[in-house]
Each structure stands twice: as C-alpha cells, then as structure tokens.
PDB file of N, CA and C in Angstrom:
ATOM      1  N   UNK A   1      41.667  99.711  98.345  1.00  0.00           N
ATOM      2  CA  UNK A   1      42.764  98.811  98.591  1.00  0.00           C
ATOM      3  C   UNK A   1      43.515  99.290  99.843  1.00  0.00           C
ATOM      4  N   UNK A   2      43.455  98.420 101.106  1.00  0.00           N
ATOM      5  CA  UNK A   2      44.378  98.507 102.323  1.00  0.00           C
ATOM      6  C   UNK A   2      45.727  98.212 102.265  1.00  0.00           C
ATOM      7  N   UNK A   3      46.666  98.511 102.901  1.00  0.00           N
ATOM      8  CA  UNK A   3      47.607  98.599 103.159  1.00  0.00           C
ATOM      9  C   UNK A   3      48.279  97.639 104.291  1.00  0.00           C
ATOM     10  N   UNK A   4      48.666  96.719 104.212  1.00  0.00           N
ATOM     11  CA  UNK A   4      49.063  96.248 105.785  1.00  0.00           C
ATOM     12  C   UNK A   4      50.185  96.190 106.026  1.00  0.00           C
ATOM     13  N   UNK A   5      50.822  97.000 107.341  1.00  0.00           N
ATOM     14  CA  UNK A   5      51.829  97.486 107.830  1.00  0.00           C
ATOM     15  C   UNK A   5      52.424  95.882 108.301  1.00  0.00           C
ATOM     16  N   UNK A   6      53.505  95.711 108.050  1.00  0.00           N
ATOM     17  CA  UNK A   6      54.103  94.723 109.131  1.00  0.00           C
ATOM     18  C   UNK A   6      54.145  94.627 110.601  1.00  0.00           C
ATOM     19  N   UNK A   7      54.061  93.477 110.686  1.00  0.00           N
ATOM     20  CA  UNK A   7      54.028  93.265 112.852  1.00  0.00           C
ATOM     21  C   UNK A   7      55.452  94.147 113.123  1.00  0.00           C
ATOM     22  N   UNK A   8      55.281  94.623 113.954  1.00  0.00           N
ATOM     23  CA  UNK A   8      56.485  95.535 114.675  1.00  0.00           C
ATOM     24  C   UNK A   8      57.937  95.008 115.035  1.00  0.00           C
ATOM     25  N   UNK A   9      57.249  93.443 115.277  1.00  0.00           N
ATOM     26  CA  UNK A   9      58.494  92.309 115.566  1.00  0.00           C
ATOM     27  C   UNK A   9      58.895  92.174 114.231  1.00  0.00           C
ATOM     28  N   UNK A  10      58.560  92.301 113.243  1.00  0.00           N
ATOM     29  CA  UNK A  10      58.924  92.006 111.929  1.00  0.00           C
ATOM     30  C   UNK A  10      59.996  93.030 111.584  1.00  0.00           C
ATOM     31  N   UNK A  11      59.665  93.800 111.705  1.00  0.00           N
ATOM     32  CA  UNK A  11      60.567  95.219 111.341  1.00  0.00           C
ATOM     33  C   UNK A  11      61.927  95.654 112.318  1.00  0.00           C
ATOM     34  N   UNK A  12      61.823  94.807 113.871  1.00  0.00           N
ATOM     35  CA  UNK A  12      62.556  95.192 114.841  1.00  0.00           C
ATOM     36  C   UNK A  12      63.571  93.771 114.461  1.00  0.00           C
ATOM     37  N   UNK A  13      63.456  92.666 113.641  1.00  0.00           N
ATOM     38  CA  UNK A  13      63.838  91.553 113.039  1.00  0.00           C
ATOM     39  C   UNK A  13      64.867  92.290 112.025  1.00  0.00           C
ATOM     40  N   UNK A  14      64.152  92.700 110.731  1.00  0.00           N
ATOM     41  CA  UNK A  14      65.041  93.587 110.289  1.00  0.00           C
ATOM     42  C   UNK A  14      65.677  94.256 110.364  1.00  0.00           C
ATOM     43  N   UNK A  15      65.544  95.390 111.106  1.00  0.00           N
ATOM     44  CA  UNK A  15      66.252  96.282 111.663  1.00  0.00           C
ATOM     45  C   UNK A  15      68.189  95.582 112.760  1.00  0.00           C
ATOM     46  N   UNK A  16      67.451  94.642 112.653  1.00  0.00           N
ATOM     47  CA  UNK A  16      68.711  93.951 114.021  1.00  0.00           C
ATOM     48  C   UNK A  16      69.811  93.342 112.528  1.00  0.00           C
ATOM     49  N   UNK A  17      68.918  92.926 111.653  1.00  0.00           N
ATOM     50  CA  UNK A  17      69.941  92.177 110.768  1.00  0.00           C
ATOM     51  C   UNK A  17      70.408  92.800 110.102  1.00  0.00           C
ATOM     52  N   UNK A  18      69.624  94.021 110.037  1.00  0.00           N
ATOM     53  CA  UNK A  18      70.629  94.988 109.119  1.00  0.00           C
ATOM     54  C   UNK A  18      72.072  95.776 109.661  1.00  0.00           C
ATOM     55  N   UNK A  19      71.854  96.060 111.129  1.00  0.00           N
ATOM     56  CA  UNK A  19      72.767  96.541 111.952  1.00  0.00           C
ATOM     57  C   UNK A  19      73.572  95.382 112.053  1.00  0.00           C
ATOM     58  N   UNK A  20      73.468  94.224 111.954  1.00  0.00           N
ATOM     59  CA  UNK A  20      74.240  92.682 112.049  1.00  0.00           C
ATOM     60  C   UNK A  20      75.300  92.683 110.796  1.00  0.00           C
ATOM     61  N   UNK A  21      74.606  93.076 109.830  1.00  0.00           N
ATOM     62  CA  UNK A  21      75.549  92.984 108.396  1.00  0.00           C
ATOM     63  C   UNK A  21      76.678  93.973 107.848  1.00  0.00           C
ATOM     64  N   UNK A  22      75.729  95.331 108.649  1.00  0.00           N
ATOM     65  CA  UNK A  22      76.902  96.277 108.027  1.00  0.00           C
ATOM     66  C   UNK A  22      78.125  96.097 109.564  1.00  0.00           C
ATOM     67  N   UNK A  23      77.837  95.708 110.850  1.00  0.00           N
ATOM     68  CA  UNK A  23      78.416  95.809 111.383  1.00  0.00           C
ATOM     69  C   UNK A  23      79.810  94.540 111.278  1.00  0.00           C
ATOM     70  N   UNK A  24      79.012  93.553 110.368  1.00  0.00           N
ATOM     71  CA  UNK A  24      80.286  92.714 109.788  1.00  0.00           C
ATOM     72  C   UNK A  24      81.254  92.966 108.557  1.00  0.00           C
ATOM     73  N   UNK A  25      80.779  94.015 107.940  1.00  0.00           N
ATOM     74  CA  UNK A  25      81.332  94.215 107.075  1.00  0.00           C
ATOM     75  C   UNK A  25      82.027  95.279 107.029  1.00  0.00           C
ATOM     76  N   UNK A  26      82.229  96.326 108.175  1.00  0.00           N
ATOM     77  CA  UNK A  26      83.058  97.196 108.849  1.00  0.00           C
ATOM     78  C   UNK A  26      84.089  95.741 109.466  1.00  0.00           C
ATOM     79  N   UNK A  27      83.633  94.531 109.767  1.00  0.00           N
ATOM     80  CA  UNK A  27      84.796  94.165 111.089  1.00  0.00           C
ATOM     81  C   UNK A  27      85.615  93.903 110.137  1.00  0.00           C
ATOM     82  N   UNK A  28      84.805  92.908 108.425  1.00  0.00           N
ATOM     83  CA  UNK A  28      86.051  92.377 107.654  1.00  0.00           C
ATOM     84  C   UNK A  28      87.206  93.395 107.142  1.00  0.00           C
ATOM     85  N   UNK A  29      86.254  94.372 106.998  1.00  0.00           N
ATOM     86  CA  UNK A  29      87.103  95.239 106.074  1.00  0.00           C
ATOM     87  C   UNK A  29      88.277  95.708 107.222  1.00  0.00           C
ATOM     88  N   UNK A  30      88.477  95.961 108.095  1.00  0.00           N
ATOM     89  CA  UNK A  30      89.302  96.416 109.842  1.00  0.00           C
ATOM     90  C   UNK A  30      90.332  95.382 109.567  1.00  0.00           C
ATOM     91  N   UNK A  31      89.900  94.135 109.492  1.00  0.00           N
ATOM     92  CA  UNK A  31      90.675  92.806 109.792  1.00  0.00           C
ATOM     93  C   UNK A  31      91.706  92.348 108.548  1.00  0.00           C
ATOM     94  N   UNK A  32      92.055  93.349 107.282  1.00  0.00           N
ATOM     95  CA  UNK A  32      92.371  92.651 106.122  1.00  0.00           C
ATOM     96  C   UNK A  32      93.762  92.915 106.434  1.00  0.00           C
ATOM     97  N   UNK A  33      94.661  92.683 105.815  1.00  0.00           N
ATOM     98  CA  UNK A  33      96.747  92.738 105.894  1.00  0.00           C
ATOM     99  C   UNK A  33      96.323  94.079 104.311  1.00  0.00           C
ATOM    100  N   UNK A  34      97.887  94.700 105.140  1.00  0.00           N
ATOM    101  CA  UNK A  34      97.099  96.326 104.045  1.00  0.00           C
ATOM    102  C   UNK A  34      96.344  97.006 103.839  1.00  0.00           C
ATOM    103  N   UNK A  35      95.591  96.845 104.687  1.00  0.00           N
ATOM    104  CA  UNK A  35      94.215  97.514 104.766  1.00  0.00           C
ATOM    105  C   UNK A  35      94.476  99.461 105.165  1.00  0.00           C
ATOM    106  N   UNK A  36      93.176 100.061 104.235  1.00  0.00           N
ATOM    107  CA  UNK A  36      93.511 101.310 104.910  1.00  0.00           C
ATOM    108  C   UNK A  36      94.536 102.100 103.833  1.00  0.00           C
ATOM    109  N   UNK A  37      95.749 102.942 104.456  1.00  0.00           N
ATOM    110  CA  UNK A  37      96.479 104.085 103.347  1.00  0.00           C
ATOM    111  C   UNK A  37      97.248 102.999 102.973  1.00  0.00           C
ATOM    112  N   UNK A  38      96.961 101.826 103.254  1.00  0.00           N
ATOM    113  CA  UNK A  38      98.556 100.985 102.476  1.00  0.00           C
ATOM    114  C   UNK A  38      98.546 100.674 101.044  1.00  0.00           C
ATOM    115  N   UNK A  39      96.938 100.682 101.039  1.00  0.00           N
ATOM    116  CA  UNK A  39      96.532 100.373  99.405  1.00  0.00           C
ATOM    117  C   UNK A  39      96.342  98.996  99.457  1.00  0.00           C
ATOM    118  N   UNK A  40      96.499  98.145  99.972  1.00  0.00           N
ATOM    119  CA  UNK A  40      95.974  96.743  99.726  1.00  0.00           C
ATOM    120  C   UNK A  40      97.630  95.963  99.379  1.00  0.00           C
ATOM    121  N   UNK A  41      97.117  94.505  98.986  1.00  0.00           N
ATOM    122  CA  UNK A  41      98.603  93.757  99.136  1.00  0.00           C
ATOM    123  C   UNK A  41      98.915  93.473  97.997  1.00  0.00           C
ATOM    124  N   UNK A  42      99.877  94.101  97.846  1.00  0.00           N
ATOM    125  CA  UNK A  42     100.819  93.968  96.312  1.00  0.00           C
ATOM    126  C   UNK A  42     101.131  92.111  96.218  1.00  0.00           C
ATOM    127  N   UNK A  43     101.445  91.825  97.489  1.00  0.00           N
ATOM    128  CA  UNK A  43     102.544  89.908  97.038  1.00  0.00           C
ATOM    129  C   UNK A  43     102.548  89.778  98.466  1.00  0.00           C
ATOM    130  N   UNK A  44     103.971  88.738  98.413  1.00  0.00           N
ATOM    131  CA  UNK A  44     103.914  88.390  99.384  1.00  0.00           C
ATOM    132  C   UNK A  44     106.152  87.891  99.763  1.00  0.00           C
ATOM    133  N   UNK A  45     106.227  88.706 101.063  1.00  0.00           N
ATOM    134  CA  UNK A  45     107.518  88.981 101.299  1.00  0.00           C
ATOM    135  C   UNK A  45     108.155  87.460 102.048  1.00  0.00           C
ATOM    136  N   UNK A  46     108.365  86.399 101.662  1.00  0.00           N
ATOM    137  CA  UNK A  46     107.982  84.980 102.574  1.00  0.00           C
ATOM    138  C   UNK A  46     106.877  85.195 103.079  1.00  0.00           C
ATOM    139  N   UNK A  47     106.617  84.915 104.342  1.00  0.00           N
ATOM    140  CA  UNK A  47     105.470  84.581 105.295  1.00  0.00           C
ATOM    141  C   UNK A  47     104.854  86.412 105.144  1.00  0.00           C
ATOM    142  N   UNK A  48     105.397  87.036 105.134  1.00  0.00           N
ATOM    143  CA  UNK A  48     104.664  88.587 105.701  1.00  0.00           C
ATOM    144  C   UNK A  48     104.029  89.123 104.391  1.00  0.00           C
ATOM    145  N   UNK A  49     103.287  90.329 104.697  1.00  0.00           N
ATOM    146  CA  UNK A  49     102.102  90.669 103.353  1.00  0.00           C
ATOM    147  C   UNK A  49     103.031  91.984 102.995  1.00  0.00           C
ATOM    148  N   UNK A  50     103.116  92.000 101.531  1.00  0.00           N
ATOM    149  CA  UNK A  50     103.918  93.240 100.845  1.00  0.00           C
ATOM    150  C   UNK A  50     102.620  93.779 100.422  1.00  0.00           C
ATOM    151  N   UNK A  51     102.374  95.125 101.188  1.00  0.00           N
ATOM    152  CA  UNK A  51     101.586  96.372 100.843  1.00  0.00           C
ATOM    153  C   UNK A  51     101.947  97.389  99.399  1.00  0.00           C
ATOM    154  N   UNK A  52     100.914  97.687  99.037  1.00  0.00           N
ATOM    155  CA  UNK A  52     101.298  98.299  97.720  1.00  0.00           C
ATOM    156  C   UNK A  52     101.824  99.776  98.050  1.00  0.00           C
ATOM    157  N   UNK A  53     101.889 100.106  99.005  1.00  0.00           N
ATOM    158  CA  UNK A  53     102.936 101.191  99.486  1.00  0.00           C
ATOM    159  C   UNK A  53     104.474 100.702 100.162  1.00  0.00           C
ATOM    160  N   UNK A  54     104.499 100.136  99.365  1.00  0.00           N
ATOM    161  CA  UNK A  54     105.657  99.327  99.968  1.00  0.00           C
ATOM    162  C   UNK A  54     106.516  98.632 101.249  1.00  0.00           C
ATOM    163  N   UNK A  55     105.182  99.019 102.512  1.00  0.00           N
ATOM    164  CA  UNK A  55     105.628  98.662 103.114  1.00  0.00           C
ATOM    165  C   UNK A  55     105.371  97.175 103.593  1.00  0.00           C
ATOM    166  N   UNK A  56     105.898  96.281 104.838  1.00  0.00           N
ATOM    167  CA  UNK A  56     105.476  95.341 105.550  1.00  0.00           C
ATOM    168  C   UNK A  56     104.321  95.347 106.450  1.00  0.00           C
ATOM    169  N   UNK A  57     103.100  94.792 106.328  1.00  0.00           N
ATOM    170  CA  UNK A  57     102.235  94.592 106.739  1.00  0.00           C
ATOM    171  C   UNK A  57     102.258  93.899 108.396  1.00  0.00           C
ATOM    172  N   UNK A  58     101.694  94.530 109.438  1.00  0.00           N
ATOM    173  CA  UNK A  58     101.941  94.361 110.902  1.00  0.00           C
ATOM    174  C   UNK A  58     100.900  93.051 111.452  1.00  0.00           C
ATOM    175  N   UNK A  59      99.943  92.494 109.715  1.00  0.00           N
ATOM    176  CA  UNK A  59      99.135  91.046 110.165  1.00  0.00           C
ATOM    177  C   UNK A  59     100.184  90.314 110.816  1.00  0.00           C
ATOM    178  N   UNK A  60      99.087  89.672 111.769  1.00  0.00           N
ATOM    179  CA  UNK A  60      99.437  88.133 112.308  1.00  0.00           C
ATOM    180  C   UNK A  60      99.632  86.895 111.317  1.00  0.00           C
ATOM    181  N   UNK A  61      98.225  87.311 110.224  1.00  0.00           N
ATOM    182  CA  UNK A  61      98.037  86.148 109.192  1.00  0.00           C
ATOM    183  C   UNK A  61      99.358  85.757 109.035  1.00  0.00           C
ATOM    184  N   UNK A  62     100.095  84.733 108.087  1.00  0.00           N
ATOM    185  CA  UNK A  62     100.844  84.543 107.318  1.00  0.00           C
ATOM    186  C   UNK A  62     100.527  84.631 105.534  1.00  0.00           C
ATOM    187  N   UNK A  63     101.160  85.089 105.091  1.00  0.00           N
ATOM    188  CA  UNK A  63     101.029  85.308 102.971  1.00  0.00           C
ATOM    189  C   UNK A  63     101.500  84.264 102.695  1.00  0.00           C
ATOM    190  N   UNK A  64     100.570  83.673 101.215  1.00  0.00           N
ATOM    191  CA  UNK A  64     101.895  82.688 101.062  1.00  0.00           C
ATOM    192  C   UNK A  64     101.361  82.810  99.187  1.00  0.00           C
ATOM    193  N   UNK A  65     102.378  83.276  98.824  1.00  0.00           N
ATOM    194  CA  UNK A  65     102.495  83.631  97.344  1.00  0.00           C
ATOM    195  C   UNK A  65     101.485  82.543  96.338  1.00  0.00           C
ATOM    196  N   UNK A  66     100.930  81.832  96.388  1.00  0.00           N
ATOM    197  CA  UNK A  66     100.010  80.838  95.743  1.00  0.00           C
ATOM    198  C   UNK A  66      98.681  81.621  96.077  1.00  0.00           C
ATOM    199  N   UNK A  67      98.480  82.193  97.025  1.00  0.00           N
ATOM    200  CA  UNK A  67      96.917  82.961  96.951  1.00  0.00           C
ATOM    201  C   UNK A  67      97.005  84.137  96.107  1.00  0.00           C
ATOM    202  N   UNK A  68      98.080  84.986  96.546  1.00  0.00           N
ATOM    203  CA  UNK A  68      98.485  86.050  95.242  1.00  0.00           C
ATOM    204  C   UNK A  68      98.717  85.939  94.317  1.00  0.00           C
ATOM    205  N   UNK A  69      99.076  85.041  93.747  1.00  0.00           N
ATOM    206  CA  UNK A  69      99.837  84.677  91.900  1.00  0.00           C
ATOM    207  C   UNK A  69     101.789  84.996  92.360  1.00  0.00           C
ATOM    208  N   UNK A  70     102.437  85.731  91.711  1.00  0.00           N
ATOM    209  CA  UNK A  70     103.452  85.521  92.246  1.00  0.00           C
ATOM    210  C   UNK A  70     104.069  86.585  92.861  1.00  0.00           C
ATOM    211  N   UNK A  71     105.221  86.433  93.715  1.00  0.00           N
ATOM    212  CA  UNK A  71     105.233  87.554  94.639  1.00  0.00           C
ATOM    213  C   UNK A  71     105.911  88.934  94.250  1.00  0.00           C
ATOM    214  N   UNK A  72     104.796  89.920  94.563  1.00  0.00           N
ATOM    215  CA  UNK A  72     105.125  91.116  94.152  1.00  0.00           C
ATOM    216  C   UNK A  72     106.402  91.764  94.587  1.00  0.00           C
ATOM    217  N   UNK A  73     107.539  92.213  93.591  1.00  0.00           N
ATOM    218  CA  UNK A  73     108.610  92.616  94.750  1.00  0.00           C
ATOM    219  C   UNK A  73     108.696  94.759  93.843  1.00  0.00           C
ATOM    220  N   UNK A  74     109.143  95.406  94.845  1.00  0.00           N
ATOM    221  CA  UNK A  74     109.581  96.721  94.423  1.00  0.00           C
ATOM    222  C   UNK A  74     111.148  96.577  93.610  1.00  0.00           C
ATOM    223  N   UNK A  75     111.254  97.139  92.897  1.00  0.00           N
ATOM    224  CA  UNK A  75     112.972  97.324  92.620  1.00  0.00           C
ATOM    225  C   UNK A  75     113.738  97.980  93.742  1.00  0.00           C
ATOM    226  N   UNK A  76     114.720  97.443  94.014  1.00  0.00           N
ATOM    227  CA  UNK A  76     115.427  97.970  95.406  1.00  0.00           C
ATOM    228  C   UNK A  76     115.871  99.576  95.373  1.00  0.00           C
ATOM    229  N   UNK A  77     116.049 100.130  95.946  1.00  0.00           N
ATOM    230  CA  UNK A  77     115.795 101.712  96.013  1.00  0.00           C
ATOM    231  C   UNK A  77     117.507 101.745  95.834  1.00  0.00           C
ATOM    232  N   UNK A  78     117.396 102.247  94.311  1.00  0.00           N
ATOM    233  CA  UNK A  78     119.267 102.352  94.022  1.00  0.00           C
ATOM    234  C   UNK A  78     120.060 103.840  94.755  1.00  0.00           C
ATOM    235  N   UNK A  79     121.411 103.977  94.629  1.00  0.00           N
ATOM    236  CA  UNK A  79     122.071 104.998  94.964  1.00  0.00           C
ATOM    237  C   UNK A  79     121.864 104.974  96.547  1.00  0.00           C
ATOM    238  N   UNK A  80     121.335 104.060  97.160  1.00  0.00           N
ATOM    239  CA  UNK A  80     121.589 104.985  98.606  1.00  0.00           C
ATOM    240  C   UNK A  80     122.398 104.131  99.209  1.00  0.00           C
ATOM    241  N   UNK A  81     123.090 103.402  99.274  1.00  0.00           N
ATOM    242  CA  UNK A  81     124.086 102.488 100.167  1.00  0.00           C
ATOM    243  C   UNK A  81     123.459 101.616 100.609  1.00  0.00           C
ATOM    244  N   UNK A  82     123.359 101.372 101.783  1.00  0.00           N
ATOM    245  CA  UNK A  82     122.639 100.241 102.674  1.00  0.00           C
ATOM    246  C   UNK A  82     121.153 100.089 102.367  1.00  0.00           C
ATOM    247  N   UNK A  83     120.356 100.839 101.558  1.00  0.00           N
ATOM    248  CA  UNK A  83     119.161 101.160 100.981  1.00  0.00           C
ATOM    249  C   UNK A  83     119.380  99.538 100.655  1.00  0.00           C
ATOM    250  N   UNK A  84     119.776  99.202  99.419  1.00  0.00           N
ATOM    251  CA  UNK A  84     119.494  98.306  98.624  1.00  0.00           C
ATOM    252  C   UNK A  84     119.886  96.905  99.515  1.00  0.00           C
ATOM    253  N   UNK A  85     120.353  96.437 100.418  1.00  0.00           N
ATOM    254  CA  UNK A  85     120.100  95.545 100.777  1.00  0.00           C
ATOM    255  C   UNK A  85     119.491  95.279 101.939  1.00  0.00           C
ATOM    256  N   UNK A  86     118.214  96.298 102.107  1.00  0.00           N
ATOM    257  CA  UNK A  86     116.809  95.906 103.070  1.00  0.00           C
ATOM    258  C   UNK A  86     116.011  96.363 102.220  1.00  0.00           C
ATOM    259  N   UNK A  87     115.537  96.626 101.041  1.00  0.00           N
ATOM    260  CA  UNK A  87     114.729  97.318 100.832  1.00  0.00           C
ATOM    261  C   UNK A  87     113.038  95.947 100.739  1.00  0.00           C
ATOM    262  N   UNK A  88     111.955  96.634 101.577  1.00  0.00           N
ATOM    263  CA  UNK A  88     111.163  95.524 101.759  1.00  0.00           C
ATOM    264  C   UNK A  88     110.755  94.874 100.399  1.00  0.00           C
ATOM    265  N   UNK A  89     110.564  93.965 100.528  1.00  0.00           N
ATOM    266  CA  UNK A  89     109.787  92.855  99.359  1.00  0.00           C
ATOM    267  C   UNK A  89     110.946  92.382  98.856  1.00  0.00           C
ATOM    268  N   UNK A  90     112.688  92.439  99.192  1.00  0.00           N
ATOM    269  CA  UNK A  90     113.579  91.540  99.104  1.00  0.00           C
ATOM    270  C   UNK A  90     113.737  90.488  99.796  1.00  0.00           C
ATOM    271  N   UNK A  91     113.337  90.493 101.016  1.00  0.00           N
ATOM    272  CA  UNK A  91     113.559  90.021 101.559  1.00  0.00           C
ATOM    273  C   UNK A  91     114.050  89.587 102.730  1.00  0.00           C
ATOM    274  N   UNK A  92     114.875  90.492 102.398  1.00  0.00           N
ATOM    275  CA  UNK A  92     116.278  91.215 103.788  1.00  0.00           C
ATOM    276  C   UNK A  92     115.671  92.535 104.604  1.00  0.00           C
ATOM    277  N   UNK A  93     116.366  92.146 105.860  1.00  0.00           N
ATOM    278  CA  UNK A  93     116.025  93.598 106.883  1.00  0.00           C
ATOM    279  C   UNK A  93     117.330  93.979 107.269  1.00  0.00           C
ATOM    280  N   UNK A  94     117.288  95.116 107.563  1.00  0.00           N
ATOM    281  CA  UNK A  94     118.287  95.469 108.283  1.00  0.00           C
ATOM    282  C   UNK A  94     117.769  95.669 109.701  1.00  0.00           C
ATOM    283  N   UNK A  95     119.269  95.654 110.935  1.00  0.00           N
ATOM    284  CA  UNK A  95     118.881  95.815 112.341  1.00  0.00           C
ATOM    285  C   UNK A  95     119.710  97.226 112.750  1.00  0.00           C
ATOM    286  N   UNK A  96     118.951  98.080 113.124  1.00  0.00           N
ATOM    287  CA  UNK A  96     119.266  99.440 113.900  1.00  0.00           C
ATOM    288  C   UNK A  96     119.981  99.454 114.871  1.00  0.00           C
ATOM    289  N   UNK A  97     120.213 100.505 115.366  1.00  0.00           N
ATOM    290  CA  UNK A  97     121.504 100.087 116.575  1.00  0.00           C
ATOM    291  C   UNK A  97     121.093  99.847 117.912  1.00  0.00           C
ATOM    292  N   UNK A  98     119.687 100.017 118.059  1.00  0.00           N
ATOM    293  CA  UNK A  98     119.388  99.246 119.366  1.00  0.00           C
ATOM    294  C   UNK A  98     118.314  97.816 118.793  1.00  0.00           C
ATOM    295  N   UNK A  99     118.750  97.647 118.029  1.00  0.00           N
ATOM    296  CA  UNK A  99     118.099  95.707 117.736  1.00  0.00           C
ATOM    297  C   UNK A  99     116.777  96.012 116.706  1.00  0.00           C
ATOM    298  N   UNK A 100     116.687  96.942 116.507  1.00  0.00           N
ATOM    299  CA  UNK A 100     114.937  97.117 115.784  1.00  0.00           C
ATOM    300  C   UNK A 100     115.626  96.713 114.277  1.00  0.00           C
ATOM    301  N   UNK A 101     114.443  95.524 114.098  1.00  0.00           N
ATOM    302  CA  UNK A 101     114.869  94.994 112.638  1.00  0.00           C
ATOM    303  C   UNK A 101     113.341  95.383 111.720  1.00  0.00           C
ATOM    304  N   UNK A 102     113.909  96.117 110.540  1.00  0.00           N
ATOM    305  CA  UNK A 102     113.011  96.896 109.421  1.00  0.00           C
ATOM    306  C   UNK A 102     113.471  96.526 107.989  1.00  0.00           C
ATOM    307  N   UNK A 103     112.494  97.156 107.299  1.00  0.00           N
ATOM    308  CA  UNK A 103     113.171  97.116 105.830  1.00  0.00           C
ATOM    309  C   UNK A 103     113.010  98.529 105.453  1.00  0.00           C
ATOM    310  N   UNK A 104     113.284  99.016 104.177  1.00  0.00           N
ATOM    311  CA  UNK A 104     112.562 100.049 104.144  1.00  0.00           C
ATOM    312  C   UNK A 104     112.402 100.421 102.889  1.00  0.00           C
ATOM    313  N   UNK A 105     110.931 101.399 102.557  1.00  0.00           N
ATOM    314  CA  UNK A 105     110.146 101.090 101.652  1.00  0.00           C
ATOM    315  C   UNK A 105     110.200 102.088 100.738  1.00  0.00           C
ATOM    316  N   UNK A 106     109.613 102.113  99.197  1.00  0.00           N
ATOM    317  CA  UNK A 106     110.254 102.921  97.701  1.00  0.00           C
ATOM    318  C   UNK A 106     110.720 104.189  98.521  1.00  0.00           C
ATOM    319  N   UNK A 107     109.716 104.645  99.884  1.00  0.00           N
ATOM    320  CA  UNK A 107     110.249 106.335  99.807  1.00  0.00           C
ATOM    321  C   UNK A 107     111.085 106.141 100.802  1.00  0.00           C
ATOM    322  N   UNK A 108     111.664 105.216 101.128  1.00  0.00           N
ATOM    323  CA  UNK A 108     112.379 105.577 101.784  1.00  0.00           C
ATOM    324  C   UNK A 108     112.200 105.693 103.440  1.00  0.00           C
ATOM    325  N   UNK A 109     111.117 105.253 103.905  1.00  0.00           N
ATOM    326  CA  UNK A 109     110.295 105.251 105.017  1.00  0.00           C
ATOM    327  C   UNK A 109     110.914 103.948 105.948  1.00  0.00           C
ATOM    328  N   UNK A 110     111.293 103.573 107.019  1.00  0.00           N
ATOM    329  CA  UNK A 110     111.202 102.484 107.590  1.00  0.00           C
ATOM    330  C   UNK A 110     109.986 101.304 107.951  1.00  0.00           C
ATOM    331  N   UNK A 111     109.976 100.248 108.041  1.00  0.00           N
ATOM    332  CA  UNK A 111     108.789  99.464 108.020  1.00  0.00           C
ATOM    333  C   UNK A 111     109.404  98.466 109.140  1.00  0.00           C
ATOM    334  N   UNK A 112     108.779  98.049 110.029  1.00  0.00           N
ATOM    335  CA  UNK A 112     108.836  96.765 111.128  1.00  0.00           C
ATOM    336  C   UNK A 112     108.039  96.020 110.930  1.00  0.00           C
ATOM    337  N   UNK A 113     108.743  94.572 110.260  1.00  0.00           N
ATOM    338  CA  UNK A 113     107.562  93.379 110.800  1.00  0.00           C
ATOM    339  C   UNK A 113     107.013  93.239 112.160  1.00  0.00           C
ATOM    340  N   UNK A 114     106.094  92.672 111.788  1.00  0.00           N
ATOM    341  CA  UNK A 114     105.656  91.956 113.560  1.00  0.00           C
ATOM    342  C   UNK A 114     106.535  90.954 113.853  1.00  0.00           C
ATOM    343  N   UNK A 115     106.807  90.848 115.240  1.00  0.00           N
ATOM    344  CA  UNK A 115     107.845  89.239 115.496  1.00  0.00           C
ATOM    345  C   UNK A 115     106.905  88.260 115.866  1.00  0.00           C
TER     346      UNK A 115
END
C-alpha cells in the first residue's frame, strides 16, 4: 500500500490559510473594548464600555446596555469625598485642574474616556 503525498500547491494552500486564521483571530481578539488586564466588559456606562476592573474603556465602539443585559455599575467608592461623585459606571466624571475629565475606578485609580 502507497502513500500519496499531496501536490506541494496543496499544502502551500494550507499553510497560507492557516497563517490567514490565526492571524485573524489575534486581530479580533486586539480589537475587543476591555480587552487584555481589564478583564473584559462588565456593562455599559451610557455610550462607553464599563471594564470589569472598573475602569472606562478607551473603544471608539459605542455600548449600549441591550447587548449586555443590564448595565453593570460598581458601588461608588464610599468615605473619600469627591470619590463618590465620579466614581466610573455612575456616570459622572470629574474635571482636573487643567480640563482632563476622568472617573475613577474601585481602587481608586483614575480612568479617561476617549472624546
């Protein structure tokens, strides 16, 4: 019993589609809102993506709480003063003293939407 090797074009066929697939599936995974240490998307802050690290997501996309179920929010980070009325996934930002508008997230970290 012989063996028959495939035509070379056959294999250089494969070879291209296989480098075709994983190389799309590196681009989707690059391209997602939260993607990476954010942990993925908890909800959705109006239009912007609430990351399960609490912060604001720097997508272009827009979120819109009907693809998520309903929108994930953090409990506002109590005891710290001005904490609680930016804290992200309320809603509200606060603006810094040279114009930079953030929220900021469970630890306490600052977050910038995209404008």
């Amino acid at each position: 019993m012989t063996h028959l090797a495939p035509p070379p074009s056959t294999l250089r066929l494969l070879g291209a589609g296989l480098v075709l697939m994983l190389a799309g599936a590196n681009a989707m995974a690059a391209n997602q809102p939260c993607s990476g240490r954010k942990g993925g998307i908890a909800g959705c802050d109006g239009d912007l993506f609430l990351c399960n690290d609490g912060s604001i997501s720097a997508s272009k996309q827009r979120c819109s709480a009907s693809r998520f179920g309903n929108s994930a929010r953090p409990a506002p980070l109590g005891g710290q003063g001005r904490a609680d009325s930016c804290a992200c996934g309320t809603g509200a930002f606060c603006t810094g003293p040279r114009g930079g508008v953030y929220c900021l997230t469970p630890a306490g970290k600052k977050s910038y939407p995209r404008h």
